[in-house]
C-alpha atoms as a PDB file:
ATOM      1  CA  UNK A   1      14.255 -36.293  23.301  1.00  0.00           C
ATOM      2  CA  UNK A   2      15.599 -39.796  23.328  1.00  0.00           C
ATOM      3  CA  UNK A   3      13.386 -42.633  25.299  1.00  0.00           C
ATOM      4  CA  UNK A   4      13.911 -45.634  26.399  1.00  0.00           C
ATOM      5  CA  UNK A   5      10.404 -47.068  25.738  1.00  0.00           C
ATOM      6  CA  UNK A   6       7.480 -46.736  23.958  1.00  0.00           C
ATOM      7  CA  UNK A   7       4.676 -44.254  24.707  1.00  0.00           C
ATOM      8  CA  UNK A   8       1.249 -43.564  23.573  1.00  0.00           C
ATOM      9  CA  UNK A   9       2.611 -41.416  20.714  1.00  0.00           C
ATOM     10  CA  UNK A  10       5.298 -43.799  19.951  1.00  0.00           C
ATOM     11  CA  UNK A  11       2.663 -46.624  19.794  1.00  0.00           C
ATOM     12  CA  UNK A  12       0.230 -44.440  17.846  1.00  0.00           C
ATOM     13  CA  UNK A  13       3.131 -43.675  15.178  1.00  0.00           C
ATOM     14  CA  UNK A  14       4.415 -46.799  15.040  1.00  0.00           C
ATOM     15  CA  UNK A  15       0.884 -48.006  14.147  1.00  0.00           C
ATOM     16  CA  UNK A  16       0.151 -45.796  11.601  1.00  0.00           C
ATOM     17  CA  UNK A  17       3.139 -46.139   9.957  1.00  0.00           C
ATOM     18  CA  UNK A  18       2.540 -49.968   9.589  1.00  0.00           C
ATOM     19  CA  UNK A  19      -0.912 -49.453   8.700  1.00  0.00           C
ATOM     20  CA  UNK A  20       0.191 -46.863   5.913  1.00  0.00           C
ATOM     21  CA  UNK A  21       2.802 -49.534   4.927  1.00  0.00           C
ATOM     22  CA  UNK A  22       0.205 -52.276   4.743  1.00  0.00           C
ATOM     23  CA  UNK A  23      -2.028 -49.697   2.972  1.00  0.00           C
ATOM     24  CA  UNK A  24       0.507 -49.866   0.025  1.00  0.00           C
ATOM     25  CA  UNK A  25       0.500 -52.810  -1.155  1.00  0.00           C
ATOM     26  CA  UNK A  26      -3.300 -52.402  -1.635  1.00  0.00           C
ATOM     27  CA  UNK A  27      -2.920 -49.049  -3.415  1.00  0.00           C
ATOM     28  CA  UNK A  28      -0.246 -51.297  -6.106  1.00  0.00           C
ATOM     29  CA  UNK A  29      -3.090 -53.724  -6.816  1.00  0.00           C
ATOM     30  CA  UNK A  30      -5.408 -51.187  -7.603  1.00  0.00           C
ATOM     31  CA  UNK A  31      -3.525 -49.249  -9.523  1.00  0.00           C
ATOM     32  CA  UNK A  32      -2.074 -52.109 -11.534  1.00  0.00           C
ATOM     33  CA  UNK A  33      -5.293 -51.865 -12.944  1.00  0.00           C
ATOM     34  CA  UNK A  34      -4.543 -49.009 -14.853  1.00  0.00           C
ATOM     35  CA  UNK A  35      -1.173 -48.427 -15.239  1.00  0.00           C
ATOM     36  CA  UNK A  36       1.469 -50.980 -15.746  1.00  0.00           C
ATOM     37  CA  UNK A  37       3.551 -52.105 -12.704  1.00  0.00           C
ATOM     38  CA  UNK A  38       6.660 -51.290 -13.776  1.00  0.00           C
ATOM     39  CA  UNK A  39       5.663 -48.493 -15.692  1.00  0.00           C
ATOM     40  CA  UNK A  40       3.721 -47.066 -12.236  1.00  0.00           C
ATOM     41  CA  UNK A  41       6.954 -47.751 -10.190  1.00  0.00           C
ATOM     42  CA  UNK A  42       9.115 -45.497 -12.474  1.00  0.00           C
ATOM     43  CA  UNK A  43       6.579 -42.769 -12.613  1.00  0.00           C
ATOM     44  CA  UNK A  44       6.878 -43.523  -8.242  1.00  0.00           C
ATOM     45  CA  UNK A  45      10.534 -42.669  -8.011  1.00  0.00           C
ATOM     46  CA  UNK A  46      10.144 -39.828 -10.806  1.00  0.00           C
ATOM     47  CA  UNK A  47       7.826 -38.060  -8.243  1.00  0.00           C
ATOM     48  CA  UNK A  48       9.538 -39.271  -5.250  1.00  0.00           C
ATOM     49  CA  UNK A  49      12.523 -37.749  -6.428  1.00  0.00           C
ATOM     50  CA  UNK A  50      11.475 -34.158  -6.289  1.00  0.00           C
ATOM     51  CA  UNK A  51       9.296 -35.260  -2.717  1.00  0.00           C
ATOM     52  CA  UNK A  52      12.798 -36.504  -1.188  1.00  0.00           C
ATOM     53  CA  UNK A  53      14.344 -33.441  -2.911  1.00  0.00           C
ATOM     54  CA  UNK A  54      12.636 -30.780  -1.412  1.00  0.00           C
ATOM     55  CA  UNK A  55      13.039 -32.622   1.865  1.00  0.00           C
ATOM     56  CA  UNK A  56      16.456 -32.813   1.940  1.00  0.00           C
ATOM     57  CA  UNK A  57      16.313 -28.900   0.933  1.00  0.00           C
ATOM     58  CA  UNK A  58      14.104 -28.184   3.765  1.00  0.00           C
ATOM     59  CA  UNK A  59      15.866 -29.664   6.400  1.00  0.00           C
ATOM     60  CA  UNK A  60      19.826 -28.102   4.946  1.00  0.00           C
ATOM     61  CA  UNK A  61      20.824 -32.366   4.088  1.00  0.00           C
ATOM     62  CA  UNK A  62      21.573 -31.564   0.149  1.00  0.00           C
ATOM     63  CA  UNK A  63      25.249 -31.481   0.889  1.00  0.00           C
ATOM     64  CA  UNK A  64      24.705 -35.129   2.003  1.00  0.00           C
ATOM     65  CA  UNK A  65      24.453 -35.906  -1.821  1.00  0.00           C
ATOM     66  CA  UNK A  66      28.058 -36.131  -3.077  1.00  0.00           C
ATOM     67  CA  UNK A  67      29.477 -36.830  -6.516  1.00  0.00           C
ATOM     68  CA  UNK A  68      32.058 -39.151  -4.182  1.00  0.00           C
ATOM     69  CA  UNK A  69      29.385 -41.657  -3.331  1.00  0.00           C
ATOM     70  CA  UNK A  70      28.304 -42.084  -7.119  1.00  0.00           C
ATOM     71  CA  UNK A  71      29.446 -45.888  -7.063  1.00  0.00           C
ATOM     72  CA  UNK A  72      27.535 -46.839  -3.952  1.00  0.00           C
ATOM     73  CA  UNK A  73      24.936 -44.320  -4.748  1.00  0.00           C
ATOM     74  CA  UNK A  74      24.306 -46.728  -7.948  1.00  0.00           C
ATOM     75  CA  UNK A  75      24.808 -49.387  -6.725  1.00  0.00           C
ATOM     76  CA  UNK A  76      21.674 -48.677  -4.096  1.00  0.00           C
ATOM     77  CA  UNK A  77      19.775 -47.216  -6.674  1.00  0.00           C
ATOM     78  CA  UNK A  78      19.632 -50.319  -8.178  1.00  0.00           C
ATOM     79  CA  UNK A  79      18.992 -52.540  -5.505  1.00  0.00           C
ATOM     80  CA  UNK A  80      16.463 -50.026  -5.216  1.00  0.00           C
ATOM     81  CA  UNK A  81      15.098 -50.621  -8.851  1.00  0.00           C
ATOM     82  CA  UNK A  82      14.986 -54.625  -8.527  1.00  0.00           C
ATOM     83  CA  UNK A  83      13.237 -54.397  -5.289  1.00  0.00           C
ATOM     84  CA  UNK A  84      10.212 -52.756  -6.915  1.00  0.00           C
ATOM     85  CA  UNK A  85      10.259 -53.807 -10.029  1.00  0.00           C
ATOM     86  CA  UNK A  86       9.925 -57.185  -8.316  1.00  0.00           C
ATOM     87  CA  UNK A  87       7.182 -55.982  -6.199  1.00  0.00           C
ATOM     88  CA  UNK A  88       4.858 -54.425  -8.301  1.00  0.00           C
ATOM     89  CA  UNK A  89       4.796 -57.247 -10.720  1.00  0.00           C
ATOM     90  CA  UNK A  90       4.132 -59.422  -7.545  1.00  0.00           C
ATOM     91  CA  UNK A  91       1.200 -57.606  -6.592  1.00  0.00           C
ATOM     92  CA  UNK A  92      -0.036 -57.996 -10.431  1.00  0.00           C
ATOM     93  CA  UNK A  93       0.151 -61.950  -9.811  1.00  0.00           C
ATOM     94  CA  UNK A  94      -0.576 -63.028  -6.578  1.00  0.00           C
ATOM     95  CA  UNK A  95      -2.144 -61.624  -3.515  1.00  0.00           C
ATOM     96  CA  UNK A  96      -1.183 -58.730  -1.383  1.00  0.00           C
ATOM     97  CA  UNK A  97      -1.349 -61.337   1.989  1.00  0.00           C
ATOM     98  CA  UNK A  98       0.988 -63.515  -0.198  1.00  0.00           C
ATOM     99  CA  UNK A  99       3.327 -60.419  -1.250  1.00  0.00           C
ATOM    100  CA  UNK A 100       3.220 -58.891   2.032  1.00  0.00           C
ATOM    101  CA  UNK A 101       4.278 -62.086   3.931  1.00  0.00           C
ATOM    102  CA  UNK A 102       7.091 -63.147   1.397  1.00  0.00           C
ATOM    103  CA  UNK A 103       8.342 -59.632   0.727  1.00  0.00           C
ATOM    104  CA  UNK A 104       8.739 -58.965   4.616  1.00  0.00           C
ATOM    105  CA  UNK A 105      11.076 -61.668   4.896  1.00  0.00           C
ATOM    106  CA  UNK A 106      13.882 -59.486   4.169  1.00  0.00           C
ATOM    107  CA  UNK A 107      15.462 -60.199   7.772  1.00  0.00           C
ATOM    108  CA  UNK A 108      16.225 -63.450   7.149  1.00  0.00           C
ATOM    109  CA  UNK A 109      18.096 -62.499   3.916  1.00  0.00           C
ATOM    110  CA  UNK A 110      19.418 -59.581   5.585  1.00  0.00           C
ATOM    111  CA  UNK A 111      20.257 -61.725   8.850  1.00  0.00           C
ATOM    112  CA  UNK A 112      22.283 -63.384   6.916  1.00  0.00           C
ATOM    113  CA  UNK A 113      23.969 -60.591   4.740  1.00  0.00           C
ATOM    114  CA  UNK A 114      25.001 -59.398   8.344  1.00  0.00           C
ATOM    115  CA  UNK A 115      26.486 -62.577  10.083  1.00  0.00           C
ATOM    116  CA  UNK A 116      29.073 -63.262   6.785  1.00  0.00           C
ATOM    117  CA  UNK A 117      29.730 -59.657   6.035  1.00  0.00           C
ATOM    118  CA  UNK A 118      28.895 -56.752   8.794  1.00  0.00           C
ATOM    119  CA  UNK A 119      31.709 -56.528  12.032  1.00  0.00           C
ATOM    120  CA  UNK A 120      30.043 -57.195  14.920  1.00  0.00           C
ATOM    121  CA  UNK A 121      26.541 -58.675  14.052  1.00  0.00           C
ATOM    122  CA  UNK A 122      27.186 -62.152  13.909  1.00  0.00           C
ATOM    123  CA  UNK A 123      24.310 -64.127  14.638  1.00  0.00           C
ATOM    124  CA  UNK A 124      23.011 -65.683  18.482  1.00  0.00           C
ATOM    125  CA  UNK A 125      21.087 -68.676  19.057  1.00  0.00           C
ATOM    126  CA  UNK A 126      17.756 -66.299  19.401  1.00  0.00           C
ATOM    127  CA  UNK A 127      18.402 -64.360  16.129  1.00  0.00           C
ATOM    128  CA  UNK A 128      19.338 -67.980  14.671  1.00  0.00           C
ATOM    129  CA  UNK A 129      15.954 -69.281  16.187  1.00  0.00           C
ATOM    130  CA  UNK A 130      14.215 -66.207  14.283  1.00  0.00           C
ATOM    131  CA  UNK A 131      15.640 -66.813  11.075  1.00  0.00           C
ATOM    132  CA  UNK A 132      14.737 -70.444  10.512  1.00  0.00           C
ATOM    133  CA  UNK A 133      11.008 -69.542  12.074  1.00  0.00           C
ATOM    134  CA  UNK A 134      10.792 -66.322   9.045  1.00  0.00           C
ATOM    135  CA  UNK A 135      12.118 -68.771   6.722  1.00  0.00           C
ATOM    136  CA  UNK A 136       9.628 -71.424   6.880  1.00  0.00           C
ATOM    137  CA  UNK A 137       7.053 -68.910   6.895  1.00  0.00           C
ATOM    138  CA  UNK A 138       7.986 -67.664   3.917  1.00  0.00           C
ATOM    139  CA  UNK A 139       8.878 -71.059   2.731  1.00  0.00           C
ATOM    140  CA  UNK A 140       5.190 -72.231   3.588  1.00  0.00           C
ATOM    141  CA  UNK A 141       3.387 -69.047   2.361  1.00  0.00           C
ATOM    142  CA  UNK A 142       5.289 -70.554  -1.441  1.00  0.00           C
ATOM    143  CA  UNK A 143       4.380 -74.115  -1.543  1.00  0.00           C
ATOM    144  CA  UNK A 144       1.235 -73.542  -0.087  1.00  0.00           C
ATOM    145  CA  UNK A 145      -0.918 -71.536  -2.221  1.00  0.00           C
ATOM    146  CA  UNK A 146      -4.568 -72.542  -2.276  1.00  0.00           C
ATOM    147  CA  UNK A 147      -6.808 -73.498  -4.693  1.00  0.00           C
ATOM    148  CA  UNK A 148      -8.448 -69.846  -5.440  1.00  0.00           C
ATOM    149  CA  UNK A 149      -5.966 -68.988  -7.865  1.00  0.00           C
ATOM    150  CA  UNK A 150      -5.273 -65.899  -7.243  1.00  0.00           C
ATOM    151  CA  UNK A 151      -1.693 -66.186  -5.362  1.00  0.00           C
ATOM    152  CA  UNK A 152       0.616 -67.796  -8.183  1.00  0.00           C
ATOM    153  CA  UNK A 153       4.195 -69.329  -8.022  1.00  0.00           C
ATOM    154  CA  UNK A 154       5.691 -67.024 -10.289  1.00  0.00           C
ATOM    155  CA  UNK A 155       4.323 -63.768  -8.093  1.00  0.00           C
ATOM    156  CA  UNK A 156       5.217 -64.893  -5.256  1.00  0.00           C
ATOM    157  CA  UNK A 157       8.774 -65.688  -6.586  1.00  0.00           C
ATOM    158  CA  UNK A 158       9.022 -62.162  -7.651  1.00  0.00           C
ATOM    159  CA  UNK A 159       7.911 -61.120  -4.107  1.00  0.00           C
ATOM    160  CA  UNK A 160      11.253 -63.257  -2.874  1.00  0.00           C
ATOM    161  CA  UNK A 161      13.262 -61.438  -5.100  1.00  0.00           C
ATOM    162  CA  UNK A 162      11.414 -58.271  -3.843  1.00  0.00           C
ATOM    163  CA  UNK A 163      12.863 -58.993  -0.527  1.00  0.00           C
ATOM    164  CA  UNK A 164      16.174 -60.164  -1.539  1.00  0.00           C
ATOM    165  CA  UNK A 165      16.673 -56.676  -3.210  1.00  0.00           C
ATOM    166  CA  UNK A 166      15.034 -54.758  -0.123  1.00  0.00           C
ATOM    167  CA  UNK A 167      18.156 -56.865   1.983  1.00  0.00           C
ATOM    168  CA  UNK A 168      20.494 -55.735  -0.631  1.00  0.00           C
ATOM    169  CA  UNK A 169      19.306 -51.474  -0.417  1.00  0.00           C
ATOM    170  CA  UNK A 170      19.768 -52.356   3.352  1.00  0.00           C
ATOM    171  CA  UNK A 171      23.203 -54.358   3.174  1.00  0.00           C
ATOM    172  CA  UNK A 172      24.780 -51.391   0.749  1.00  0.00           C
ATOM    173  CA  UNK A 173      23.599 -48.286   2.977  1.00  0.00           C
ATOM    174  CA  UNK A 174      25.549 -50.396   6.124  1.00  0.00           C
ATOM    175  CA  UNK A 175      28.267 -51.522   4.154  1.00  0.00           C
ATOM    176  CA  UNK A 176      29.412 -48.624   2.050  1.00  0.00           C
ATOM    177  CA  UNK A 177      30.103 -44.819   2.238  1.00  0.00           C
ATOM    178  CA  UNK A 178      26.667 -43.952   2.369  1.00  0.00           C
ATOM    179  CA  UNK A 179      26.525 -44.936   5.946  1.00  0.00           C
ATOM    180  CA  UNK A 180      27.887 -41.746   6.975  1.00  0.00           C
ATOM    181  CA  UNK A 181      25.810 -39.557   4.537  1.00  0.00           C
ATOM    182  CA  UNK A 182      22.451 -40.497   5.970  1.00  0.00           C
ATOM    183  CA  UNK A 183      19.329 -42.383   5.330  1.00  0.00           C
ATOM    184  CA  UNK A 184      17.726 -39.400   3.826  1.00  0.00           C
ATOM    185  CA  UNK A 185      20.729 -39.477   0.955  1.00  0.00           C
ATOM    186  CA  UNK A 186      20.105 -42.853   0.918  1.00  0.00           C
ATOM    187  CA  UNK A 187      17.034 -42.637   0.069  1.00  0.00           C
ATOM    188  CA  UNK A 188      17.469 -39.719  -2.647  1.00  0.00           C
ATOM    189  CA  UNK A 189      20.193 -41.540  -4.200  1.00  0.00           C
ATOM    190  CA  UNK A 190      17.846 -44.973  -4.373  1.00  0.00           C
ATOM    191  CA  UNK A 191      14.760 -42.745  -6.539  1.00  0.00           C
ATOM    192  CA  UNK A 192      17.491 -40.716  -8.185  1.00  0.00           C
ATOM    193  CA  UNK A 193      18.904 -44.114 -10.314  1.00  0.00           C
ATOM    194  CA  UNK A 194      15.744 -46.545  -9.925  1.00  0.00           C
ATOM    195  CA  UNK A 195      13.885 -43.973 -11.600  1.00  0.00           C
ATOM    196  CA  UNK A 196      15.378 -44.336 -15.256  1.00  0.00           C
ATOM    197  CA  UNK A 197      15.723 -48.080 -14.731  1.00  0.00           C
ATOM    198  CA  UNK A 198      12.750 -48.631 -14.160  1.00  0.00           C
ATOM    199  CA  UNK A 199      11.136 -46.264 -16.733  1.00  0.00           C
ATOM    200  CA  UNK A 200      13.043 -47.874 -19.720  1.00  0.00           C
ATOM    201  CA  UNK A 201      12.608 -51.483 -18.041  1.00  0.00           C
ATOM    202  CA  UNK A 202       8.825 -50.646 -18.338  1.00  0.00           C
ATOM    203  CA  UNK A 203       9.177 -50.794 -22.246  1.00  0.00           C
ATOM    204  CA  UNK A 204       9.666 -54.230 -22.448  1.00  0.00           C
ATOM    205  CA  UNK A 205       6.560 -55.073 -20.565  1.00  0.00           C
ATOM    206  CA  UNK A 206       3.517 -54.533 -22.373  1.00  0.00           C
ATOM    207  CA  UNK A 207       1.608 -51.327 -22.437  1.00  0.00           C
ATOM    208  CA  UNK A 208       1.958 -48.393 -20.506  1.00  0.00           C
ATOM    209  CA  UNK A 209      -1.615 -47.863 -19.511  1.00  0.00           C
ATOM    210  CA  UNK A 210      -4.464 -50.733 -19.359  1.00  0.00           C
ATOM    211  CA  UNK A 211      -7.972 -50.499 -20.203  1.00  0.00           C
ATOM    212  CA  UNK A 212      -8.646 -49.861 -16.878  1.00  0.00           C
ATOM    213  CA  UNK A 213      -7.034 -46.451 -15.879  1.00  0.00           C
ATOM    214  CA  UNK A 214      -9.331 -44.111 -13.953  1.00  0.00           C
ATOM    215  CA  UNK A 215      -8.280 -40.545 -12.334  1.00  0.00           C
ATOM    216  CA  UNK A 216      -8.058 -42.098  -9.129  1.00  0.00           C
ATOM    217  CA  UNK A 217      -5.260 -44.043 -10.465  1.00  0.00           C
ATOM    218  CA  UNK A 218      -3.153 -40.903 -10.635  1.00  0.00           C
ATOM    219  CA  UNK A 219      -4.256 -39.777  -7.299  1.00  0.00           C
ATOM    220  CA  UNK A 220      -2.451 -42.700  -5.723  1.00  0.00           C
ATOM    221  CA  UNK A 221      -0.028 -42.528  -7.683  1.00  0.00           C
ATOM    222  CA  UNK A 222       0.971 -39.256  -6.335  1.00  0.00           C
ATOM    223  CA  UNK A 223      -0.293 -40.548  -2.930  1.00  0.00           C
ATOM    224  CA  UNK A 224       2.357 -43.311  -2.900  1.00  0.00           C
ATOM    225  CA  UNK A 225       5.777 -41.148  -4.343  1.00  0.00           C
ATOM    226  CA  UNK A 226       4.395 -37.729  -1.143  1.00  0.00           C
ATOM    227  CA  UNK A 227       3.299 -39.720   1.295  1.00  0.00           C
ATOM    228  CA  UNK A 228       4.495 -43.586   1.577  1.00  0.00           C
ATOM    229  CA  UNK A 229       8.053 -43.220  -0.086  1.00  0.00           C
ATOM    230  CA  UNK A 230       9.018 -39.269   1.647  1.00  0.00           C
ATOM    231  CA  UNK A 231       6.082 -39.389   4.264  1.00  0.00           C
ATOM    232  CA  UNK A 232       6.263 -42.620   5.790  1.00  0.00           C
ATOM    233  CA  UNK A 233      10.055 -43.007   5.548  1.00  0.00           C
ATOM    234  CA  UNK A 234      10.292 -39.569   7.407  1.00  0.00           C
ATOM    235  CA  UNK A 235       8.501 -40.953  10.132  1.00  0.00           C
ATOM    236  CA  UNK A 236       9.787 -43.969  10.402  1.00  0.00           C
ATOM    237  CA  UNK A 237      13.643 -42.190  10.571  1.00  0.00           C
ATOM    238  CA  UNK A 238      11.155 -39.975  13.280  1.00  0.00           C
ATOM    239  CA  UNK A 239      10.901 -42.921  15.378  1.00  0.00           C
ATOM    240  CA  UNK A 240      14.406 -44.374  15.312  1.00  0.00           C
ATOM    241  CA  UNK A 241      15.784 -41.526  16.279  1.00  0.00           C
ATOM    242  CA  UNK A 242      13.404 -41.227  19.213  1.00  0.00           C
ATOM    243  CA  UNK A 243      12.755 -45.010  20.668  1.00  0.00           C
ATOM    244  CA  UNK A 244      14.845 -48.299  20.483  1.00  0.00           C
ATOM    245  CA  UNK A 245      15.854 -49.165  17.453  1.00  0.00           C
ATOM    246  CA  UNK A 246      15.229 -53.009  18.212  1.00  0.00           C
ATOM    247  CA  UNK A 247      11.680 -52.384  19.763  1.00  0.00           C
ATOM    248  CA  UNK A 248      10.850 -50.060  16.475  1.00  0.00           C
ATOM    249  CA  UNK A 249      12.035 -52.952  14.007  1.00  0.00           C
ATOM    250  CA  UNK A 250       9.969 -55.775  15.766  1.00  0.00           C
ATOM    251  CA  UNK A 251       7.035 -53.825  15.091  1.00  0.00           C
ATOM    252  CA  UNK A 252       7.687 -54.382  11.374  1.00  0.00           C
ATOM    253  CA  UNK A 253       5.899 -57.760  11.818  1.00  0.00           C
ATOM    254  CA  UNK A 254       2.620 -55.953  11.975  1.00  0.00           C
ATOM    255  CA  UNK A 255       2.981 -54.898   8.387  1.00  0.00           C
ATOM    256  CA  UNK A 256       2.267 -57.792   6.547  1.00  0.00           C
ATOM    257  CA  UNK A 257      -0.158 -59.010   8.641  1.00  0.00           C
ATOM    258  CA  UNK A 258      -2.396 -55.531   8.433  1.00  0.00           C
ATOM    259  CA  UNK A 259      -2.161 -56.274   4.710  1.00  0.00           C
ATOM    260  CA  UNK A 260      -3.299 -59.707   4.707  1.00  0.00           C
ATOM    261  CA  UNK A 261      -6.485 -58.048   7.082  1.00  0.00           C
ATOM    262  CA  UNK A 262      -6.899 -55.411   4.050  1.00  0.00           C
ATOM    263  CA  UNK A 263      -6.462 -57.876   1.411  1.00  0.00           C
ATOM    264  CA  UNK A 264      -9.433 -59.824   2.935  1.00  0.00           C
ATOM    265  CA  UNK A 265     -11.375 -57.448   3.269  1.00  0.00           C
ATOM    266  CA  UNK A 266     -10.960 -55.208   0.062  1.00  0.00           C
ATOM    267  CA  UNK A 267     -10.056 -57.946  -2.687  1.00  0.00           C
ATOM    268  CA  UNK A 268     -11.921 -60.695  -0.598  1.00  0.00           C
ATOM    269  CA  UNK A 269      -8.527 -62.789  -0.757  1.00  0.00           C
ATOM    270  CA  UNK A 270      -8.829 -66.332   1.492  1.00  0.00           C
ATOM    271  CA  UNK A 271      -7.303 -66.466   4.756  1.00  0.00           C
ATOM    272  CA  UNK A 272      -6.393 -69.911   4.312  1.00  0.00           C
ATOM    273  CA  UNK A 273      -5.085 -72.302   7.339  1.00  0.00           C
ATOM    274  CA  UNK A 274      -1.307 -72.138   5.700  1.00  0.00           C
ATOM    275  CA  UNK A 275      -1.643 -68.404   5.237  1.00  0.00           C
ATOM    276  CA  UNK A 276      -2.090 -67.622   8.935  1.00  0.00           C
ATOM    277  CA  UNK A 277       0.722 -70.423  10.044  1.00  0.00           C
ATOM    278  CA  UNK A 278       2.993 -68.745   7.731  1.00  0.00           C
ATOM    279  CA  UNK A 279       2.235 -65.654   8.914  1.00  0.00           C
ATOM    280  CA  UNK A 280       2.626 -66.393  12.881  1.00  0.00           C
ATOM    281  CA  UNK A 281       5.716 -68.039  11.884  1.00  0.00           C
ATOM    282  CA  UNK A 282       7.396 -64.929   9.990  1.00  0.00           C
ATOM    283  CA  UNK A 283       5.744 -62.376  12.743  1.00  0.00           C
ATOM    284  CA  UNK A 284       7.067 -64.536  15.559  1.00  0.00           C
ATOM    285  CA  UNK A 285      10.418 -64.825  13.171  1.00  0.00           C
ATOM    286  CA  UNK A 286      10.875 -61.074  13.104  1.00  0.00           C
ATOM    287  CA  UNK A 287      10.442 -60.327  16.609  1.00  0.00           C
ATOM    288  CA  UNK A 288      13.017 -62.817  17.536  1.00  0.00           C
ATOM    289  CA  UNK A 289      15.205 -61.449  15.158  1.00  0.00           C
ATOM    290  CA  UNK A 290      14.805 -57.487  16.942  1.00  0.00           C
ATOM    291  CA  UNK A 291      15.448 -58.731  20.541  1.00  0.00           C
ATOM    292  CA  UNK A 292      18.205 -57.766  22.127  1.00  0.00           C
ATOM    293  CA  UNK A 293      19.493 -60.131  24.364  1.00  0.00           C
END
């Protein structure tokens, strides 16, 4: 049944979703460790793809996936493929509170995307007013990377182009035919084609598995195609189709900053004084972005 606000289950989903979302970019790190990133995002849509499969078999949505919407259905699929590519290499050079913060700047990019190029989602003063705040965030969170070492230039680039892909998987399912077959296709078609990208793009980064690699490595693995990629994104469709779209998104700022919490806490990464500025100013970015006026 559709509401028209939040509830205690809607709050409770909504953060547990963010928290699981957060979660990620931790399980990446660590499993970086043993597997290489681009490597361990192939084997991720390999799995995912028979996850999202069996979904869209479960719930009678196969017939969603048609040979029609091959060229968009690439297309995605390899917006798809950059994204993570992108992201998994970030999270193998710099920190998750950098990755998280630069990476969930896709609105601005996406803000943007829409005012040029989507009918009837120009941009107002407030959304405007929520771009420039995201952007300096993420422009801050760049040029302002402590003296630890551990958050570099070129990850967090990599994070940027992370997010520019993540606005481009988002621009495509608006844009194209596969707006009318469904987020769930969307989806299926993204892990269908990022899958063999990504798996021969691997080769040309070093060694498959690192010194490293533990069982427990696998186990996320797994953990991260079942339950982040097909869980998390079943939920989160759960939720839109349930509460305000607008009030759903501007939760989305609660992501990154849940993984800068858990990248303090589990890698010990600094909270520095420029981290948590940049990080108001993207949350507070976001937000303004979601409002309806």
């Amino acid at each position: 049944m559709r509401k028209d606000r939040l509830d205690s289950t809607g709050i409770g989903a909504l953060l547990a979703v963010s928290l699981l979302l957060g979660f990620n970019q931790i399980i990446v790190k660590y499993v970086n460790q043993g597997l290489q990133p681009v490597f361990f995002a192939g084997l991720r849509s390999t799995i995912a793809v028979g996850f999202v499969g069996l979904w869209l078999w479960y719930r009678g949505l196969l017939r969603r996936v048609r040979l029609t919407d091959l060229g968009p259905g690439l297309l995605i699929g390899v917006m798809f493929a950059v994204e993570f590519l992108a992201l998994f290499v970030a999270l193998d050079l710099t920190t998750v509170g950098h990755s998280a913060l630069i990476m969930y700047s896709m609105p601005v990019w996406m803000g943007i995307l829409a005012h040029f190029f989507l009918p009837g989602e120009r941009s107002t003063p407030l959304k405007a007013a929520g771009l420039a705040l995201a952007f300096a965030g993420t422009a801050l969170a760049i040029v302002s990377r402590g003296s630890s070492g551990q958050a570099t230039l070129l990850g967090d680039l990599c994070a940027l182009i992370a997010a520019w892909g993540w606005a481009g998987t988002a621009f495509v399912a608006r844009k194209s035919r596969l707006r009318v077959a469904g987020p769930e296709a969307q989806l299926f078609w993204m892990v269908l084609v990022s899958a063999p990208i990504l798996l021969v793009a691997s080769l040309f980064f070093g060694p498959l598995l690192r010194a490293g690699l533990v069982p427990m490595h696998w186990f996320w693995l797994v953990f991260q195609a079942g339950v982040v990629v097909a869980g998390g994104f079943v939920t989160w469709l759960w939720l839109l189709s349930v509460y305000p779209a607008s009030i759903v998104a501007s939760f989305s700022f609660l992501t990154p900053l849940l993984a800068i919490i858990l990248g303090y806490l589990i890698f010990a990464e600094p909270l520095s004084p420029s981290l948590i500025g940049a990080t108001v100013l993207v949350s507070c970015g976001i937000v303004l972005i979601n409002r309806r006026v």
